[in-house]
Protein backbone atom coordinates (compact mmCIF):
# COMPACT_ATOMS: atom_id res chain seq x y z
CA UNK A 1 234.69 150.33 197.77
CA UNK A 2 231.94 147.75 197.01
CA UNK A 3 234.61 145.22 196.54
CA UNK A 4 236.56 145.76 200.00
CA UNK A 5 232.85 145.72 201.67
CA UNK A 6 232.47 142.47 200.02
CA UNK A 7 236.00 141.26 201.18
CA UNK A 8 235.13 142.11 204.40
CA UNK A 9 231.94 140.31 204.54
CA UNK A 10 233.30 137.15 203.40
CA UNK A 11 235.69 137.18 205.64
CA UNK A 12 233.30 137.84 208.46
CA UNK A 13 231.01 134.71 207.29
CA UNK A 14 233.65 132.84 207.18
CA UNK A 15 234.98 133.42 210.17
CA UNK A 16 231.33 132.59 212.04
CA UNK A 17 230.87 130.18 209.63
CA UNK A 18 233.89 128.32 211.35
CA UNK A 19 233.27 129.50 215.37
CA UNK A 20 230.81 131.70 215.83
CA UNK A 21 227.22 129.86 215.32
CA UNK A 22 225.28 132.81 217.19
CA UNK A 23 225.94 135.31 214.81
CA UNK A 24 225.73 132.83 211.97
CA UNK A 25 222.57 133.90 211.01
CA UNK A 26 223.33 137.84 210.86
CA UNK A 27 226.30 137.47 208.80
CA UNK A 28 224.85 135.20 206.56
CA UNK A 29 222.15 138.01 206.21
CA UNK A 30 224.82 140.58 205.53
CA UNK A 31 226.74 138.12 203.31
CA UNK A 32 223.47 137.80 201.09
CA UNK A 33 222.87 141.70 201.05
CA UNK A 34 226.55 142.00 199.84
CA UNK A 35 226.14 139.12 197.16
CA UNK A 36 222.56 141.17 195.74
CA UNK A 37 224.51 144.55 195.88
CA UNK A 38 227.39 143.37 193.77
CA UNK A 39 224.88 141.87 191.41
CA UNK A 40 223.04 144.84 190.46
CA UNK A 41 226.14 146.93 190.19
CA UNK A 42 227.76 144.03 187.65
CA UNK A 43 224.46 144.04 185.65
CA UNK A 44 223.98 147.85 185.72
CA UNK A 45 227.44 148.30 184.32
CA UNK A 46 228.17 151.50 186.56
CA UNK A 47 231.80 151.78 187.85
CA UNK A 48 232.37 153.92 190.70
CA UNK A 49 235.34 156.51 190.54
């Protein structure tokens, strides 16, 4: 689940990366939130069934 929310995410900032410049700024937020999340769960070593 962490990895489709993730996929999603990118796909998001990419998207207003390319045409959407007002909500830049949130997805970039969201994108960073994702990037921290997936961090901890790689160094914590816990899968999720």
């Amino acid at each position: 689940m962490l990895w489709t929310i993730f996929g999603v995410l990118l796909i998001l900032w990419l998207l207003g990366f390319i045409g959407f410049h007002v909500l830049g700024a949130y997805i970039h937020l969201l994108l960073l939130i994702a990037l921290v999340v997936l961090v901890i769960q790689l160094i914590t070593g816990k899968r999720a069934l």
